[in-house]
N, C-alpha and C. Protein backbone atom coordinates (compact mmCIF):
# COMPACT_ATOMS: atom_id res chain seq x y z
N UNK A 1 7.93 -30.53 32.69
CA UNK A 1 8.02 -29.56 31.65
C UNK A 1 6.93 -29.89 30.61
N UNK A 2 6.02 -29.07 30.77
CA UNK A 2 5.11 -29.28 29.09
C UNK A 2 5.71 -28.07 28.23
N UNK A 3 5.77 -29.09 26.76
CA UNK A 3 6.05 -28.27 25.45
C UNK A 3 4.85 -28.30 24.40
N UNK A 4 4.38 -27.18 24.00
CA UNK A 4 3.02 -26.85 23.14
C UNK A 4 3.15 -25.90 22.32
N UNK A 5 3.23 -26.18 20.97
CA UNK A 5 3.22 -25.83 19.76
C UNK A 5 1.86 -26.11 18.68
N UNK A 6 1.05 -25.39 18.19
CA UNK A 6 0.36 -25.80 17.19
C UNK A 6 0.59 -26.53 15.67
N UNK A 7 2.04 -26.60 15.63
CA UNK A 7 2.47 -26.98 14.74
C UNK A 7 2.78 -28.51 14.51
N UNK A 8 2.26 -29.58 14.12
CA UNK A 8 3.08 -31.11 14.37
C UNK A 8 4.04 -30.94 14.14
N UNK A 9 5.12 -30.03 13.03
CA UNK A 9 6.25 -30.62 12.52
C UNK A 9 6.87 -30.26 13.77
N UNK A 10 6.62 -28.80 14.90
CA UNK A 10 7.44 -28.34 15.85
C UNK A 10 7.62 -29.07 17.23
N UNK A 11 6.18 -30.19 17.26
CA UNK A 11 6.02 -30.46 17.70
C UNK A 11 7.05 -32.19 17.70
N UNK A 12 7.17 -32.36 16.86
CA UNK A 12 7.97 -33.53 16.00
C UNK A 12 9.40 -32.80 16.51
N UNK A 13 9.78 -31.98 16.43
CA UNK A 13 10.98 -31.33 16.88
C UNK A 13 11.46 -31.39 18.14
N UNK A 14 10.57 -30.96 18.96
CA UNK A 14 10.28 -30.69 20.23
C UNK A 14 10.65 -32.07 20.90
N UNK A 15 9.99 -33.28 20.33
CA UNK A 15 9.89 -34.70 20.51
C UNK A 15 11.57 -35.18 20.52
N UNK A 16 11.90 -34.70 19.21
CA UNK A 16 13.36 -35.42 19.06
C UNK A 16 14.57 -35.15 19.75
N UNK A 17 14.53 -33.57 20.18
CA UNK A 17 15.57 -33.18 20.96
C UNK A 17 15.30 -32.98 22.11
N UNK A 18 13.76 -32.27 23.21
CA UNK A 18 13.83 -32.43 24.57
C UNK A 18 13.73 -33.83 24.78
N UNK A 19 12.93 -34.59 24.54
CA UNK A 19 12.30 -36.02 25.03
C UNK A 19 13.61 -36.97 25.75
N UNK A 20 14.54 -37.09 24.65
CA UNK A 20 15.43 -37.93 25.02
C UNK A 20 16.46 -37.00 26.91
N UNK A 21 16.30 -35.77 26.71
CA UNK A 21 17.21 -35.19 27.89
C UNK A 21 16.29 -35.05 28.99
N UNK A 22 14.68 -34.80 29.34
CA UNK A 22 14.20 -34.68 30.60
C UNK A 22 12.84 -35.86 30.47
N UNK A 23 12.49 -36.74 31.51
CA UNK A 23 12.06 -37.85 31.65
C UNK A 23 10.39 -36.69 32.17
N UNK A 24 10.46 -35.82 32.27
CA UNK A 24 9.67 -34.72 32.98
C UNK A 24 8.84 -34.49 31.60
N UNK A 25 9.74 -34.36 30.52
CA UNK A 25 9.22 -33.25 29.61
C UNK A 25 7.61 -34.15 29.13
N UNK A 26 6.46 -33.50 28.76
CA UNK A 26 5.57 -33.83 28.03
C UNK A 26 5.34 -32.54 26.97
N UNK A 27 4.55 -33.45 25.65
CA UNK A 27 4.47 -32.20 24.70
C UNK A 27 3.42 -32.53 24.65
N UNK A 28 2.35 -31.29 24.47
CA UNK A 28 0.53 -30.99 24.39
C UNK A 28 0.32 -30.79 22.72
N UNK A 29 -0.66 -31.57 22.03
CA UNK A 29 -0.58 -31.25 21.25
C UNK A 29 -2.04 -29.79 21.06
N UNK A 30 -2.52 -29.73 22.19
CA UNK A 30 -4.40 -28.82 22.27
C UNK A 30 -3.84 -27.71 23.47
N UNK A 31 -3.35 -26.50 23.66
CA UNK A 31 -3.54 -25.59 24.40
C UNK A 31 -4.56 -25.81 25.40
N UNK A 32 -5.87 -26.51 25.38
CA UNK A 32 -6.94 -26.03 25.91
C UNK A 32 -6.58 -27.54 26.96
N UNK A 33 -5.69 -28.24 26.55
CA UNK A 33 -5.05 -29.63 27.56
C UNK A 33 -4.09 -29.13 28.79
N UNK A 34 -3.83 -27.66 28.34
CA UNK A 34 -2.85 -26.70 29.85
C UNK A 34 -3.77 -26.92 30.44
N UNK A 35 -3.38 -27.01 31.86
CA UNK A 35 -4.47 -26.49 33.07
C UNK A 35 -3.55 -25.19 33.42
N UNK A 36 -4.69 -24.23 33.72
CA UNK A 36 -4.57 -22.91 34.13
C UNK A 36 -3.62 -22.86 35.26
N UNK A 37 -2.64 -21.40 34.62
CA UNK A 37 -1.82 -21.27 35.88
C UNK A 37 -0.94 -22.37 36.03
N UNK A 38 -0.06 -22.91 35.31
CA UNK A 38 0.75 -24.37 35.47
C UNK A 38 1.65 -23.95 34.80
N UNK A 39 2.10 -23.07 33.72
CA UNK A 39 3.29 -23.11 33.07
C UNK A 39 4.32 -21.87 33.81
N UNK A 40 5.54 -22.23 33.89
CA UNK A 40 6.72 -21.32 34.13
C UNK A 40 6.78 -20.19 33.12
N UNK A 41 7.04 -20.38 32.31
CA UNK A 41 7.29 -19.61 30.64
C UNK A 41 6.58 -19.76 29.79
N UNK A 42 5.92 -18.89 29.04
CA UNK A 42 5.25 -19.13 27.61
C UNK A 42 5.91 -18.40 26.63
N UNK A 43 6.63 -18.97 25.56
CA UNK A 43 7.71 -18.11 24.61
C UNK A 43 6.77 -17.74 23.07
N UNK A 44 7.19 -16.94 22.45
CA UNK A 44 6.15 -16.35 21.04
C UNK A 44 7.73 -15.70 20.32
N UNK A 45 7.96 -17.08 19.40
CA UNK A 45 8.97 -16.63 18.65
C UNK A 45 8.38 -16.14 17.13
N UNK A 46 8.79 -14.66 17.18
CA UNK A 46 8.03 -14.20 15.45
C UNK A 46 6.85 -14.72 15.51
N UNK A 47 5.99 -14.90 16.60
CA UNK A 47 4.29 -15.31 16.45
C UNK A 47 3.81 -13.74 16.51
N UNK A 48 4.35 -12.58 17.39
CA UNK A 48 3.10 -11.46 17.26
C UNK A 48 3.00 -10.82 16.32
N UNK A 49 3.95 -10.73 14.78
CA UNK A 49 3.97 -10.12 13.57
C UNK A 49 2.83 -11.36 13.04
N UNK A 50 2.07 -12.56 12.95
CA UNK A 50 1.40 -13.15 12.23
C UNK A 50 0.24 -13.14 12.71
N UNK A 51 -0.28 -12.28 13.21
CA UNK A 51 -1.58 -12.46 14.47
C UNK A 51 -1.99 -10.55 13.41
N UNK A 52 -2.95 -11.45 12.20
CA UNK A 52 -3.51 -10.06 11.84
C UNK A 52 -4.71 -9.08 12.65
N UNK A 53 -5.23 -9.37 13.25
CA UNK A 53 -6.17 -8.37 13.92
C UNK A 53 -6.15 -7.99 15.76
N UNK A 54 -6.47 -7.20 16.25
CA UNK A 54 -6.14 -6.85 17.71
C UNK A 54 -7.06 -8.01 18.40
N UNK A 55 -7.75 -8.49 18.18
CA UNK A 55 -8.79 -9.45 18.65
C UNK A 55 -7.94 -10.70 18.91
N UNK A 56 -7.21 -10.74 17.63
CA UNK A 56 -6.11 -12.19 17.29
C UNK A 56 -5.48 -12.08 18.59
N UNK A 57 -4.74 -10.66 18.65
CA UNK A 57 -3.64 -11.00 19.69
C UNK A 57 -4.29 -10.71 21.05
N UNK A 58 -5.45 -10.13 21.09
CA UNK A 58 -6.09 -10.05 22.82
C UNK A 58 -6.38 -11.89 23.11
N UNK A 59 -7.05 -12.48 22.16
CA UNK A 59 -7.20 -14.12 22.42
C UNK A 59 -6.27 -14.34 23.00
N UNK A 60 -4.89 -14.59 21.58
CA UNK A 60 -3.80 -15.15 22.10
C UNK A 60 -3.15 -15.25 23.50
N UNK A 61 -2.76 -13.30 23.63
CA UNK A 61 -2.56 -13.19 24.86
C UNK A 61 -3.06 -13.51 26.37
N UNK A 62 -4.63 -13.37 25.97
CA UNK A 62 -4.83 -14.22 27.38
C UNK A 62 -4.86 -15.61 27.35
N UNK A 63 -4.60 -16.37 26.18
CA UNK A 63 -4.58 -17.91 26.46
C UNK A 63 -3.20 -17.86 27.28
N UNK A 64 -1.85 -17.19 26.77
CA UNK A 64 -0.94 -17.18 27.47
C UNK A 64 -1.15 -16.81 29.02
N UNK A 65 -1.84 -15.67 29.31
CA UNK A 65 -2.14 -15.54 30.78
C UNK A 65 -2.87 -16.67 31.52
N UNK A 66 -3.78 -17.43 30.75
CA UNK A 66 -4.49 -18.11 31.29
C UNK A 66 -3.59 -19.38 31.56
N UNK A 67 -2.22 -19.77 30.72
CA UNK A 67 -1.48 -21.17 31.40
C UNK A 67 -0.56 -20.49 32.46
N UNK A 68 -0.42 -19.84 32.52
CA UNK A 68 1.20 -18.65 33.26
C UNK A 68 0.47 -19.14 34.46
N UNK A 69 1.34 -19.41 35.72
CA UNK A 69 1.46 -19.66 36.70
C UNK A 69 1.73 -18.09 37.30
N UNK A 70 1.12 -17.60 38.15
CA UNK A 70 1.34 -16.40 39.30
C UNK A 70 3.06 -16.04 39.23
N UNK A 71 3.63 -14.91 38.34
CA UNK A 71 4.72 -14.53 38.32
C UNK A 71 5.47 -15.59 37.61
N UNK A 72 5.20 -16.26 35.91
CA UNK A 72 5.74 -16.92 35.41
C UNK A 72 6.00 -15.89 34.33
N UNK A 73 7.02 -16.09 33.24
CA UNK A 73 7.62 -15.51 32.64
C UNK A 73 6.39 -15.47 30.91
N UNK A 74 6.40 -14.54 30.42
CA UNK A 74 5.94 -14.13 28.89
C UNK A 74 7.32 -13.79 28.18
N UNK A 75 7.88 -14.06 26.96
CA UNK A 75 8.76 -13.66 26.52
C UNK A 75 8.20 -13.98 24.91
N UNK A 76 8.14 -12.65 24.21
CA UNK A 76 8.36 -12.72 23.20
C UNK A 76 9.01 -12.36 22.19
N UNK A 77 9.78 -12.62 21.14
CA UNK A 77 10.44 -11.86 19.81
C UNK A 77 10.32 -11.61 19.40
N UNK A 78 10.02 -10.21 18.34
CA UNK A 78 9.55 -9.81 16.87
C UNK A 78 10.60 -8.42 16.25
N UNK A 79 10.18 -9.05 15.37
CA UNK A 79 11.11 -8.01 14.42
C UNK A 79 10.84 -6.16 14.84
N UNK A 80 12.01 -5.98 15.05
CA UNK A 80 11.86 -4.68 15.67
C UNK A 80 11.05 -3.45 15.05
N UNK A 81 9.93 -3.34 15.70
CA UNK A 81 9.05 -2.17 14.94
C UNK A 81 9.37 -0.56 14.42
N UNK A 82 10.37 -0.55 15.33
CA UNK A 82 10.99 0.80 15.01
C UNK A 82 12.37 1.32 13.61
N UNK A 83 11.89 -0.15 13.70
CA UNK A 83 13.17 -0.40 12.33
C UNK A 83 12.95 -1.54 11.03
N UNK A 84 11.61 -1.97 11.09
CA UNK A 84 11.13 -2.74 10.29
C UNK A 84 11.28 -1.95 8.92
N UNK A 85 11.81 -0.97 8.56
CA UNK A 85 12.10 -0.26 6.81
C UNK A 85 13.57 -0.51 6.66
N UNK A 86 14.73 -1.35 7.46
CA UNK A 86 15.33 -1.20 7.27
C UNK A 86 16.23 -3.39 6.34
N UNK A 87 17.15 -3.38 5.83
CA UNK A 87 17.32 -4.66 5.30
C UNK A 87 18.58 -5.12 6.71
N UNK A 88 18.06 -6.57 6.86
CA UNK A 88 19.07 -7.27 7.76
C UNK A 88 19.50 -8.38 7.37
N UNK A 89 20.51 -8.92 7.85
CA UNK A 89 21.17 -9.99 7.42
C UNK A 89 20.61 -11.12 6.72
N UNK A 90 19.08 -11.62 7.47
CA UNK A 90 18.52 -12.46 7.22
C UNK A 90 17.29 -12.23 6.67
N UNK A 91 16.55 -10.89 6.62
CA UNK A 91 15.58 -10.59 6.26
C UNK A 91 15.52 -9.27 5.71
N UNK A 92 14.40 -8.43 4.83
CA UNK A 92 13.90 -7.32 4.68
C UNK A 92 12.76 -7.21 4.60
N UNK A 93 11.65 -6.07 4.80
CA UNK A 93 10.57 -6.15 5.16
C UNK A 93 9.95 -4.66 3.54
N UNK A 94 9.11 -4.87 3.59
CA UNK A 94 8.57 -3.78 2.73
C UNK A 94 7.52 -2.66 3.48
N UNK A 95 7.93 -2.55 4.45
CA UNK A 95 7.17 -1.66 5.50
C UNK A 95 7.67 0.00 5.24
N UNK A 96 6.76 0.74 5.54
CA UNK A 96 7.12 2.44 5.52
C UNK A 96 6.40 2.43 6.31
N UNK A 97 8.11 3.37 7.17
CA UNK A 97 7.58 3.78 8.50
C UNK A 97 6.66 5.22 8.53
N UNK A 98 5.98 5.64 7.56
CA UNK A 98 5.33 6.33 7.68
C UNK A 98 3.88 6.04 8.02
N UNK A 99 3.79 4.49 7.78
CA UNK A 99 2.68 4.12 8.53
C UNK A 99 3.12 2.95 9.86
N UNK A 100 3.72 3.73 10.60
CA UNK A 100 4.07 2.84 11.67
C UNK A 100 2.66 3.52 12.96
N UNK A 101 1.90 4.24 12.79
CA UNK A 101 0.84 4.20 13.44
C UNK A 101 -0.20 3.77 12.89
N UNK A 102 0.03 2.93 12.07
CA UNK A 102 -1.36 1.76 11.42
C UNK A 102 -1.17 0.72 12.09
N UNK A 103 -1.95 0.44 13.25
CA UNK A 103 -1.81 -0.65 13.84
C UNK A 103 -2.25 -2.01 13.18
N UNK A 104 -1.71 -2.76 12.57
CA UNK A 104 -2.21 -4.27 12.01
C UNK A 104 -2.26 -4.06 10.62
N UNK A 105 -1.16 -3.00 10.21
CA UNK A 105 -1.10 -2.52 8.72
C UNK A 105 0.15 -3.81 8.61
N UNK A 106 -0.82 -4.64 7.59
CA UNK A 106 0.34 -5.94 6.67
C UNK A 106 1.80 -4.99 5.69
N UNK A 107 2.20 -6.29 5.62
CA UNK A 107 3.48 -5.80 5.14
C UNK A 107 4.37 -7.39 4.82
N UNK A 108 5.52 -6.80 3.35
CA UNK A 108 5.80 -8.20 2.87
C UNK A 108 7.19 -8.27 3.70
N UNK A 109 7.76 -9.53 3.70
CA UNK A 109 8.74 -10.32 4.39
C UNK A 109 9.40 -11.16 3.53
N UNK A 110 10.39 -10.63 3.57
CA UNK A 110 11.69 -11.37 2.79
C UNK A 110 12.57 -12.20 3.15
N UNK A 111 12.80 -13.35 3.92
CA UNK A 111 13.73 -13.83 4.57
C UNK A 111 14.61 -14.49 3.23
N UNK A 112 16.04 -14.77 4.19
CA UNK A 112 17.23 -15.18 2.79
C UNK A 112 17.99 -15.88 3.82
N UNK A 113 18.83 -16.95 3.62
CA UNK A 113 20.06 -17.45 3.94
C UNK A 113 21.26 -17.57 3.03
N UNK A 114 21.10 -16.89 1.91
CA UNK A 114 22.03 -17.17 0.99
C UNK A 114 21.96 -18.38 0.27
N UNK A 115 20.69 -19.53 0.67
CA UNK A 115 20.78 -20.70 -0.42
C UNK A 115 18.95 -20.30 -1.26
N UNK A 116 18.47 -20.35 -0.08
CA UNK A 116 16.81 -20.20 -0.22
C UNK A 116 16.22 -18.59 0.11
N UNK A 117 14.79 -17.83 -0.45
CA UNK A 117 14.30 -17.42 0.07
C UNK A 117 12.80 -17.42 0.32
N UNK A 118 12.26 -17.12 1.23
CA UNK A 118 10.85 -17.02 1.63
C UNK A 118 10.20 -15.71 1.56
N UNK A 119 8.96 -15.56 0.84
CA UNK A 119 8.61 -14.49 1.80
C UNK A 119 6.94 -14.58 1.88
N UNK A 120 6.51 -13.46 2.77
CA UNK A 120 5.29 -14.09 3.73
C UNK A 120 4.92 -12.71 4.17
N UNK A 121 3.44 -12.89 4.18
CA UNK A 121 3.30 -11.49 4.82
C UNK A 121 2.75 -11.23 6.63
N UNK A 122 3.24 -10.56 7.49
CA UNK A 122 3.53 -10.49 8.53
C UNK A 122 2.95 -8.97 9.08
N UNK A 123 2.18 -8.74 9.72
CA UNK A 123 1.48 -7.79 10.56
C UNK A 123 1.99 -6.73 11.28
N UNK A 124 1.93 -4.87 11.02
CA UNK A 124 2.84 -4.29 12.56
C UNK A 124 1.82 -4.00 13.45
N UNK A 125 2.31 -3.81 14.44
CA UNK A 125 1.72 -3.82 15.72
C UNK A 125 3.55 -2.41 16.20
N UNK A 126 2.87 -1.77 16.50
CA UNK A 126 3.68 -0.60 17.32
C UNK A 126 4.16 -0.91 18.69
N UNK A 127 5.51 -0.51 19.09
CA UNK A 127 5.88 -0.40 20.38
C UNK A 127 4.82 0.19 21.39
N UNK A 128 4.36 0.74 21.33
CA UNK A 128 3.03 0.99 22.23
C UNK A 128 2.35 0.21 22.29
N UNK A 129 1.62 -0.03 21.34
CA UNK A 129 0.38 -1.02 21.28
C UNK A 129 0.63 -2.40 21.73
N UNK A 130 1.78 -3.32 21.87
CA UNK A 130 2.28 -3.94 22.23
C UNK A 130 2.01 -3.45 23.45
N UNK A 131 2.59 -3.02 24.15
CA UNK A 131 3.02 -3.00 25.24
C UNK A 131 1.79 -2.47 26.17
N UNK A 132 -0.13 -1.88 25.42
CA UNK A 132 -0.89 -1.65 25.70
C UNK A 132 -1.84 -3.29 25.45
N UNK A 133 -1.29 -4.16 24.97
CA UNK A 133 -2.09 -5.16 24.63
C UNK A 133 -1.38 -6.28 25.69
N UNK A 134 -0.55 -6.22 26.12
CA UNK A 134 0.49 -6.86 27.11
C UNK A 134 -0.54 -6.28 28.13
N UNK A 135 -0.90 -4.87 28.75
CA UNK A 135 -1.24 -5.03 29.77
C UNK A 135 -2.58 -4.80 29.89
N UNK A 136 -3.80 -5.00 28.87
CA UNK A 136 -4.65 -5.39 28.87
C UNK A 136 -5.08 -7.41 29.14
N UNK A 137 -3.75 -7.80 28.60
CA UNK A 137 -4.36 -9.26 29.44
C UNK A 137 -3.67 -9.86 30.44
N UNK A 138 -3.47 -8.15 31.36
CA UNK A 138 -2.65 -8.81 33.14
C UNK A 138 -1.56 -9.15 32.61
N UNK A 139 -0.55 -8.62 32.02
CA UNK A 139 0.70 -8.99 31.94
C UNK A 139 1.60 -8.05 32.18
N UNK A 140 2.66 -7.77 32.99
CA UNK A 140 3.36 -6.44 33.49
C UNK A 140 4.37 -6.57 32.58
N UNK A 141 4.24 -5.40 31.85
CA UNK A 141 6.26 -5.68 30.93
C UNK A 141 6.97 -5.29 31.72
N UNK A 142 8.48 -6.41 32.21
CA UNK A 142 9.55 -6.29 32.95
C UNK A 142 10.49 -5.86 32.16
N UNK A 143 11.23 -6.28 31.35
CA UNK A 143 11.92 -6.03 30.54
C UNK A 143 11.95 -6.18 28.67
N UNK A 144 12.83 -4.99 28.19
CA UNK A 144 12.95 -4.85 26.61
C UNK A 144 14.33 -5.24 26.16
N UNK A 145 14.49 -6.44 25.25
CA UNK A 145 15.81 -6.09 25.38
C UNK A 145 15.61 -5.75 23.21
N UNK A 146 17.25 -5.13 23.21
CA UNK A 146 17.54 -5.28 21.57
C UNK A 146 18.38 -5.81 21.12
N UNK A 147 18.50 -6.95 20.23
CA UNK A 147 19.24 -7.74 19.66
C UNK A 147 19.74 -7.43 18.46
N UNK A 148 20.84 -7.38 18.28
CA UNK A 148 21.31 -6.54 17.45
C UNK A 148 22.10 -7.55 16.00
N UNK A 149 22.03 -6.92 14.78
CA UNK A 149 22.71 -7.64 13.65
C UNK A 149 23.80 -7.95 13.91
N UNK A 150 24.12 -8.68 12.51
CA UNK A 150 25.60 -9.46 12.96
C UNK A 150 26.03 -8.51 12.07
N UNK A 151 27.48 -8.16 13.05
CA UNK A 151 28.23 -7.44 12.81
C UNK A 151 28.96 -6.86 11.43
N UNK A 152 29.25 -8.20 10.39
CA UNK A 152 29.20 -7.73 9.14
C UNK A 152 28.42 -7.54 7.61
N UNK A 153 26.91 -6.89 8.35
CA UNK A 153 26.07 -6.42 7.79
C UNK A 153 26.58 -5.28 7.30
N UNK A 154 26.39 -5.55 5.84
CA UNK A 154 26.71 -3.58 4.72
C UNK A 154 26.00 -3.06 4.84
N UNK A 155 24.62 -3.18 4.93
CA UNK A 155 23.35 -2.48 5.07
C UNK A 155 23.34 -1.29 5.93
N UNK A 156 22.95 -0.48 5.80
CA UNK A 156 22.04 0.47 6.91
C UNK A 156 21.99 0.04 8.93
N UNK A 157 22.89 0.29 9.84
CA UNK A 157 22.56 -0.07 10.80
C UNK A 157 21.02 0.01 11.54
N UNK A 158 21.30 -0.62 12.52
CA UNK A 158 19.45 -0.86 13.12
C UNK A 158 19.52 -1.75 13.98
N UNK A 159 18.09 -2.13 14.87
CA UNK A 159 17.92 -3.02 15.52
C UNK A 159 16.97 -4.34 14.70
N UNK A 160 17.22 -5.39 14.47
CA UNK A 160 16.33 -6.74 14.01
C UNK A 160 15.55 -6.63 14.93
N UNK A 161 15.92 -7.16 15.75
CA UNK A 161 14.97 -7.64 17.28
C UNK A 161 14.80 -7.17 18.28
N UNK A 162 13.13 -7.01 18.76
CA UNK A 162 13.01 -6.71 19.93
C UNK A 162 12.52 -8.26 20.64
N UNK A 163 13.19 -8.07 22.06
CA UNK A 163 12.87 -9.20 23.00
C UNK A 163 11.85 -8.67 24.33
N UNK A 164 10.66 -9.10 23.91
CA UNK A 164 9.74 -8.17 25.03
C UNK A 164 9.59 -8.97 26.14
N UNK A 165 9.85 -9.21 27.75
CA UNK A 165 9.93 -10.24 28.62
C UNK A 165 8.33 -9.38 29.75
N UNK A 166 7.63 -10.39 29.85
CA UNK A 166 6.31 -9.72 30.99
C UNK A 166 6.66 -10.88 32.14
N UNK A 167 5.70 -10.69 32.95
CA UNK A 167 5.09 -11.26 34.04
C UNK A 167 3.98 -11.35 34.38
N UNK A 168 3.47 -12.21 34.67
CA UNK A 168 1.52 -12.85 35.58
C UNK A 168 1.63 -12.13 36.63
């Protein structure tokens, strides 16, 4: 199992909880240390909302194609584009969907847990375009799924999350 994050602290994470359970696992700290075609899965949690320009995410995406092993899994998460104007449990966004055909139109981000909040600004990218930038770097989308709020949200119903799953 290789684990590769650009991040040390995730990478520090990664260390403390796989390491001790698979004698297999190694963590990369350089992408460019994959050899091509070797990984099972490449996961992008809330990474394609921070990838400001189409260039950003054509790179990205084919670095992912380029570790994916022949029919290995792409799975990524992002805040659901079709509902990014709406407030969720853990977050709200300052997006109008009237520019939801501005592709790489920024937008602010509110996250909350009820002790702390953050916020950060985060990129849309459209259900299309996604799914046109997926198969510009050889990646077939298999499945969409939607993940839905927790249940006792007052807010406005909606979807948070989309879960986009491809294939090499």
């Amino acid at each position: 199992m290789i684990l590769f994050d650009p991040a040390e602290r995730m990478r520090a994470m990664a260390s403390a909880s796989v390491l001790p359970w698979s004698e297999q696992a190694r963590i990369v700290d350089d992408a460019n240390r994959i050899e091509n075609g070797t990984l099972d899965a490449v996961v992008w949690n809330a990474l394609w909302m921070c990838l400001p320009s189409r260039r950003d995410c054509a790179e990205c995406l084919a670095e992912a194609y380029r570790v994916l092993r022949p029919g290995g899994l792409f799975v990524a998460s992002v805040t659901h584009p079709c509902f990014r104007d709406r407030q969720f449990a853990t977050f709200r966004t300052s997006f109008d969907m009237d520019d939801y055909w501005r592709e790489g139109m920024p937008f602010q981000v509110t996250m909350f847990d009820g002790t702390y909040v953050v916020q950060f600004t985060d990129y849309h990218w459209s259900l299309g375009e996604m799914s046109r930038q997926l198969k510009e770097a050889g990646l077939q989308l298999h499945e969409l799924r939607e993940i839905s709020d927790l249940d006792e949200a007052p807010w406005p119903r909606g979807v948070p999350w989309l879960v986009l799953v491809a294939k090499r």
